[in-house]
PDB file of N, CA and C in Angstrom:
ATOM      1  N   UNK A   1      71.729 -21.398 -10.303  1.00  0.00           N
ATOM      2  CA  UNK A   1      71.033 -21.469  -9.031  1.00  0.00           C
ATOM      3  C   UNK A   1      69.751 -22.268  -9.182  1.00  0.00           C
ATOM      4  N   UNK A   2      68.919 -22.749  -8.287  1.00  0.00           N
ATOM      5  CA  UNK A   2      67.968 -23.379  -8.083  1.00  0.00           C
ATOM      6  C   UNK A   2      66.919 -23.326  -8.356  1.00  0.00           C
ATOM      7  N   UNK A   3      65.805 -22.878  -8.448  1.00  0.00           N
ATOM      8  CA  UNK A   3      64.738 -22.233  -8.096  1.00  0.00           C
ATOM      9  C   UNK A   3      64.587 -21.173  -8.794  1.00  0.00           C
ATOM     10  N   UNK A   4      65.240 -20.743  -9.697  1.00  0.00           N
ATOM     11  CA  UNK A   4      65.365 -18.753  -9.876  1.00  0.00           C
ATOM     12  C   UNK A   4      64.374 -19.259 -11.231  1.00  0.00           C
ATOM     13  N   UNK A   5      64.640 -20.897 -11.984  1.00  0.00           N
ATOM     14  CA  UNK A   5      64.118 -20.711 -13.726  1.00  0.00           C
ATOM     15  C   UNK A   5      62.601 -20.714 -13.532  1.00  0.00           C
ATOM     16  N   UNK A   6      62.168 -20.253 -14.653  1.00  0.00           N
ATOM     17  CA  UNK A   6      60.806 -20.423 -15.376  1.00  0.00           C
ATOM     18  C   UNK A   6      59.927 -21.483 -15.098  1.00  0.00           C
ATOM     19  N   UNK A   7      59.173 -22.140 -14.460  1.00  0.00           N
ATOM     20  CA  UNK A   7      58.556 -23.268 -13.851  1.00  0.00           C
ATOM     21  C   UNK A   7      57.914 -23.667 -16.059  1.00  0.00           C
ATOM     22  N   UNK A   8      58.090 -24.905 -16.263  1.00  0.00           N
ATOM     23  CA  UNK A   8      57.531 -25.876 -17.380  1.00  0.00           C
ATOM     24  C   UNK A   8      56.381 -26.436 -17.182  1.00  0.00           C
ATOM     25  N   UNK A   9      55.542 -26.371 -17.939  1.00  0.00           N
ATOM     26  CA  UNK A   9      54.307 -27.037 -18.003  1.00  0.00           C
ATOM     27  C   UNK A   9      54.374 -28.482 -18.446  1.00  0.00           C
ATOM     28  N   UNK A  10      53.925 -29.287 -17.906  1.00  0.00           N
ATOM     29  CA  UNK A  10      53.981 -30.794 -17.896  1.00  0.00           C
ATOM     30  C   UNK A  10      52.813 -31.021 -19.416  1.00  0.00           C
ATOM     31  N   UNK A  11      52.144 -30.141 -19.492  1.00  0.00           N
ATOM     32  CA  UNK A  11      50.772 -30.516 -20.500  1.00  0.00           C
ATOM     33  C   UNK A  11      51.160 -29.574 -21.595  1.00  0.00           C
ATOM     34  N   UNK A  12      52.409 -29.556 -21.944  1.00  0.00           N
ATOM     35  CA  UNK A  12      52.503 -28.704 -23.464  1.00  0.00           C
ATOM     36  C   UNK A  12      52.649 -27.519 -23.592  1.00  0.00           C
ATOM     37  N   UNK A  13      52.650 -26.988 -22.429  1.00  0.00           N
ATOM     38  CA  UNK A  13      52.178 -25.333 -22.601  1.00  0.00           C
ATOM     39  C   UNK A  13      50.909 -24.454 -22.093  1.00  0.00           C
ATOM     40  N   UNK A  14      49.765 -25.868 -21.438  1.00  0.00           N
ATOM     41  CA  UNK A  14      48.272 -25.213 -20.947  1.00  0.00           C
ATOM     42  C   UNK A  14      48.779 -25.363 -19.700  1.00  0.00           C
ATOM     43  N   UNK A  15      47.776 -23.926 -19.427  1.00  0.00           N
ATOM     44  CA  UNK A  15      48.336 -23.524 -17.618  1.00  0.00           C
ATOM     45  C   UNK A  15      47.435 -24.647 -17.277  1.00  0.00           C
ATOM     46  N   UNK A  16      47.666 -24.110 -16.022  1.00  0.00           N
ATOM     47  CA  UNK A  16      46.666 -24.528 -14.864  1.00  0.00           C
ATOM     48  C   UNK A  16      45.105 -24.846 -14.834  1.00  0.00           C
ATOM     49  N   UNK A  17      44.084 -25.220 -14.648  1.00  0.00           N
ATOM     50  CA  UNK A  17      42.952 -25.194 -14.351  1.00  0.00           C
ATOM     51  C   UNK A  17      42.394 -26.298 -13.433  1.00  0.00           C
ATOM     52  N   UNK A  18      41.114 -25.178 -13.061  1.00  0.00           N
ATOM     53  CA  UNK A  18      40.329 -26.324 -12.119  1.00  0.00           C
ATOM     54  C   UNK A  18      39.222 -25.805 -11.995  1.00  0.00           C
ATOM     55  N   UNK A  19      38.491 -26.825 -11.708  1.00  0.00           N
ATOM     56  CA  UNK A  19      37.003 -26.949 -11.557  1.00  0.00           C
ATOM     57  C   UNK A  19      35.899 -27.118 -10.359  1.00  0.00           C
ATOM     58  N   UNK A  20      35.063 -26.125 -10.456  1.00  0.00           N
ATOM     59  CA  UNK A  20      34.370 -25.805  -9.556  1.00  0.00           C
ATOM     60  C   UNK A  20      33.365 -27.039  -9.485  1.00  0.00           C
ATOM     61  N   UNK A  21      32.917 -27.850  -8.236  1.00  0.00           N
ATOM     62  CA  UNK A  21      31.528 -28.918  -8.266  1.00  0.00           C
ATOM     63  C   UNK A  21      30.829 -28.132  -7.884  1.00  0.00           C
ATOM     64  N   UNK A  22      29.483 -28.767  -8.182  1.00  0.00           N
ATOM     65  CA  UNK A  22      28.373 -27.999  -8.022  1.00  0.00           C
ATOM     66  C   UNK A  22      27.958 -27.517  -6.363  1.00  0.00           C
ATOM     67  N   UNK A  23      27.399 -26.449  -6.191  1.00  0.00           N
ATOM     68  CA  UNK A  23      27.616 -25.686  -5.314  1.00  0.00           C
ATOM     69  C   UNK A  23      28.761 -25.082  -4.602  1.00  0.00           C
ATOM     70  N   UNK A  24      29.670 -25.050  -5.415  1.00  0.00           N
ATOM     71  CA  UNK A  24      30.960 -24.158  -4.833  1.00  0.00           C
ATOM     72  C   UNK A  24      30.752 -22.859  -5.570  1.00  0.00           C
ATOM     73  N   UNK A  25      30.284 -22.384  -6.625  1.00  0.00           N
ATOM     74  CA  UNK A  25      29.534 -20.821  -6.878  1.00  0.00           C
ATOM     75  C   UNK A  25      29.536 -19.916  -6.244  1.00  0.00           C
ATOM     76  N   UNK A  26      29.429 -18.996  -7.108  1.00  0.00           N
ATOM     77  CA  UNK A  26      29.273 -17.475  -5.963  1.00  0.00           C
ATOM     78  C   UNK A  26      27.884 -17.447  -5.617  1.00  0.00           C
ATOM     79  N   UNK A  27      26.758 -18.097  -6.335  1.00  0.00           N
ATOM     80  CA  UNK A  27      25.585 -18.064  -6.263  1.00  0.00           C
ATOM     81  C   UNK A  27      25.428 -18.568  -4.912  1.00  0.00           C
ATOM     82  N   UNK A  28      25.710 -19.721  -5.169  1.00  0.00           N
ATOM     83  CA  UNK A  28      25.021 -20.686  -4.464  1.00  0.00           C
ATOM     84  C   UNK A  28      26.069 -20.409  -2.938  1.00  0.00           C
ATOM     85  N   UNK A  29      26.974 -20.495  -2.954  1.00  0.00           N
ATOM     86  CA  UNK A  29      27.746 -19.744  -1.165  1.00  0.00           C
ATOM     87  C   UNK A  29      26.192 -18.192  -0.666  1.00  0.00           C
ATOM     88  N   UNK A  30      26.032 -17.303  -1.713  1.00  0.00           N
ATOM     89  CA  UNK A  30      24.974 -16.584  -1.392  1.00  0.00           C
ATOM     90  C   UNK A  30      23.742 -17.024  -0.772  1.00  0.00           C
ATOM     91  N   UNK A  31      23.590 -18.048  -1.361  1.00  0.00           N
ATOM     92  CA  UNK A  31      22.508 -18.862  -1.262  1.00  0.00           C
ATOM     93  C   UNK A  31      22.350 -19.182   0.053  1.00  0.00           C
ATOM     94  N   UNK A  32      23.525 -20.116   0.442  1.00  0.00           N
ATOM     95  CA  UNK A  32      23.421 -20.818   1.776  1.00  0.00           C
ATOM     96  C   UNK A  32      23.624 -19.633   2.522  1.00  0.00           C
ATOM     97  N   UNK A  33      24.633 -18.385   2.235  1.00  0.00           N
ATOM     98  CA  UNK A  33      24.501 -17.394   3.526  1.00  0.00           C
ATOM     99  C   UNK A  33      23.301 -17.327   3.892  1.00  0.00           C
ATOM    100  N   UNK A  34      22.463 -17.169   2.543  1.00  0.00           N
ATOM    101  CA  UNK A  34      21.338 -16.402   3.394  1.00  0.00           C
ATOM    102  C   UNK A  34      20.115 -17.273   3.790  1.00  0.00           C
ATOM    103  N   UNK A  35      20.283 -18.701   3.506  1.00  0.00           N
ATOM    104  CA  UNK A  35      19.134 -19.837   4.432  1.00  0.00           C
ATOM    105  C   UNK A  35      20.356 -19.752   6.086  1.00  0.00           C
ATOM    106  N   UNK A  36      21.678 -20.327   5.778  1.00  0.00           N
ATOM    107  CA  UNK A  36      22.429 -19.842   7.207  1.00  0.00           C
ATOM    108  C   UNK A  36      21.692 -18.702   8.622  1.00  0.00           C
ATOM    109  N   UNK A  37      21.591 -17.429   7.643  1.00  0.00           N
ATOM    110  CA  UNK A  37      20.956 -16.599   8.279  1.00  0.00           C
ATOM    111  C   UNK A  37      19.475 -16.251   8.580  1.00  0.00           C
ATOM    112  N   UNK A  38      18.531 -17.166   7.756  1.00  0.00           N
ATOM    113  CA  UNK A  38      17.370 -17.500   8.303  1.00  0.00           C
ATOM    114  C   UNK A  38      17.437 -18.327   9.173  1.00  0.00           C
ATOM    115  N   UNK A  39      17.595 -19.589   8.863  1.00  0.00           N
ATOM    116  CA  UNK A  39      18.254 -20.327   9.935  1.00  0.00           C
ATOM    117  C   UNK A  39      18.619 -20.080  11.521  1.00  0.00           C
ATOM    118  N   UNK A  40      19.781 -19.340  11.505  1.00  0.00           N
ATOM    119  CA  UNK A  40      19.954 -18.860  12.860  1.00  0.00           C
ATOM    120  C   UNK A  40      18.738 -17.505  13.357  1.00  0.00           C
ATOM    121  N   UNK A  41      17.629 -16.798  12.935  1.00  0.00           N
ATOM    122  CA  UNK A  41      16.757 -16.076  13.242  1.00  0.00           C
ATOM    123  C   UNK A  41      15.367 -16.801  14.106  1.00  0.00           C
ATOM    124  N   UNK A  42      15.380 -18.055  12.994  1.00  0.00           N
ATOM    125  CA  UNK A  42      14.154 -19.039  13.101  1.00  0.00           C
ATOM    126  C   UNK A  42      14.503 -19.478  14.273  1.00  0.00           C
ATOM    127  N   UNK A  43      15.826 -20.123  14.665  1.00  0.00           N
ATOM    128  CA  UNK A  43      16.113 -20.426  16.326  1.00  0.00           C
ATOM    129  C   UNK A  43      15.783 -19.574  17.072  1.00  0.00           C
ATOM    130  N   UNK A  44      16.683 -18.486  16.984  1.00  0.00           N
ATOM    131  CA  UNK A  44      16.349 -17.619  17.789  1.00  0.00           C
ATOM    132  C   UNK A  44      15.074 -17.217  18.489  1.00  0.00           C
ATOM    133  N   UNK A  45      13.722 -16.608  17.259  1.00  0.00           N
ATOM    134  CA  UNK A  45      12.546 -16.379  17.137  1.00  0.00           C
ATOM    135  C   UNK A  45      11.563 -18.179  18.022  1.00  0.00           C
ATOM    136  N   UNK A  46      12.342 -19.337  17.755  1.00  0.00           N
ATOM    137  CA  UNK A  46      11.627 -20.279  18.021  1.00  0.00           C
ATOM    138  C   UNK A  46      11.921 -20.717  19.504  1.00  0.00           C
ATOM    139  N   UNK A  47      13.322 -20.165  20.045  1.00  0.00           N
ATOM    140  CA  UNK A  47      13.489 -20.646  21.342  1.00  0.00           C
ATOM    141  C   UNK A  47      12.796 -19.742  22.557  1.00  0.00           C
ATOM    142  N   UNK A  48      12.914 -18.577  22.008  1.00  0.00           N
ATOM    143  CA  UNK A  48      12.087 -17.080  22.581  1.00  0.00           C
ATOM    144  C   UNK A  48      10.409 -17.873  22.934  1.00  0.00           C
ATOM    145  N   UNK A  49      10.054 -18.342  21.860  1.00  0.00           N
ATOM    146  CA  UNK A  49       8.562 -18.469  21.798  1.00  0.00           C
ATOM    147  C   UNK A  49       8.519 -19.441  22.637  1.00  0.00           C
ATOM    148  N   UNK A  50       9.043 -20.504  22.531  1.00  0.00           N
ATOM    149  CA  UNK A  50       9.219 -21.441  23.687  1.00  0.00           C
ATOM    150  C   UNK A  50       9.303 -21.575  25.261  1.00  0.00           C
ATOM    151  N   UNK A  51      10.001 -20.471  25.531  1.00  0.00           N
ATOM    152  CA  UNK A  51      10.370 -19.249  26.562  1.00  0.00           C
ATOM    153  C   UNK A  51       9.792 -19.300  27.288  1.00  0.00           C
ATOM    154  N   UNK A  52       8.855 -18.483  26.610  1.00  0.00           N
ATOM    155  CA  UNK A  52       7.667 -17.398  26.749  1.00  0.00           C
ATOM    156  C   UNK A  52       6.913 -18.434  27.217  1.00  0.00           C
ATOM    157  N   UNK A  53       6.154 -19.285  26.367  1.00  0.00           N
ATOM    158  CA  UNK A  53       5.246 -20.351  26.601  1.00  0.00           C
ATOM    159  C   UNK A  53       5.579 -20.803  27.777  1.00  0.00           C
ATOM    160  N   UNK A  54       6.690 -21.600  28.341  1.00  0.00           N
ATOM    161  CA  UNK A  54       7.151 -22.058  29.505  1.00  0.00           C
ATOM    162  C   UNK A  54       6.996 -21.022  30.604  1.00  0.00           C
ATOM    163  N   UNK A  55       7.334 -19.907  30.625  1.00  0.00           N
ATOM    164  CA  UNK A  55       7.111 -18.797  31.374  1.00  0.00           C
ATOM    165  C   UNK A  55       5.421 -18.432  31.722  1.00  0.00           C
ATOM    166  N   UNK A  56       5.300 -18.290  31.123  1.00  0.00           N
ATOM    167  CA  UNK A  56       3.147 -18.386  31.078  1.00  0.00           C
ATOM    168  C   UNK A  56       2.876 -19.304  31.719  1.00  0.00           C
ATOM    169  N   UNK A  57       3.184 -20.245  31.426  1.00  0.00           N
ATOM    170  CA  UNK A  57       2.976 -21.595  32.098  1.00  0.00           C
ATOM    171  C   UNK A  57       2.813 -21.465  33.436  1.00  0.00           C
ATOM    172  N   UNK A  58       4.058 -21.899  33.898  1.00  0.00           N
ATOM    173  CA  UNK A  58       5.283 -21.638  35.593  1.00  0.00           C
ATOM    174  C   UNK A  58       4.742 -20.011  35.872  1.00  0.00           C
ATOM    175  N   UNK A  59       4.424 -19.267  35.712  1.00  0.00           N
ATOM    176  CA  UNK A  59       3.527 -18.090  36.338  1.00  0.00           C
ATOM    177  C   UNK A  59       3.000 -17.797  37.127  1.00  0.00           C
TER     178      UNK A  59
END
């Protein structure tokens, strides 16, 4: 049958591997979550203030 054998390694016998570029990490994904999530606060916090100001204004 087809499909059923043992898959062969083309390189002798070494599995698989691969390689991470820089910033693909567990660190560094942490990293960006958490500028991501400053990020979206600082909008938040900066469009509010903006708001506000405009609102004071037009008063």
């Amino acid at each position: 049958m087809f499909g059923f054998g043992k898959k062969r390694s083309s390189e002798g016998g070494e599995e698989h591997r691969y390689y991470l570029l820089p910033g693909m990490g567990r660190s560094n994904r942490r990293r960006h979550k958490l500028v991501f999530l400053w990020s979206i606060l600082a909008g938040v916090a900066g469009s509010g203030l903006i708001g506000l100001i405009i609102w004071l204004i037009n008063r």
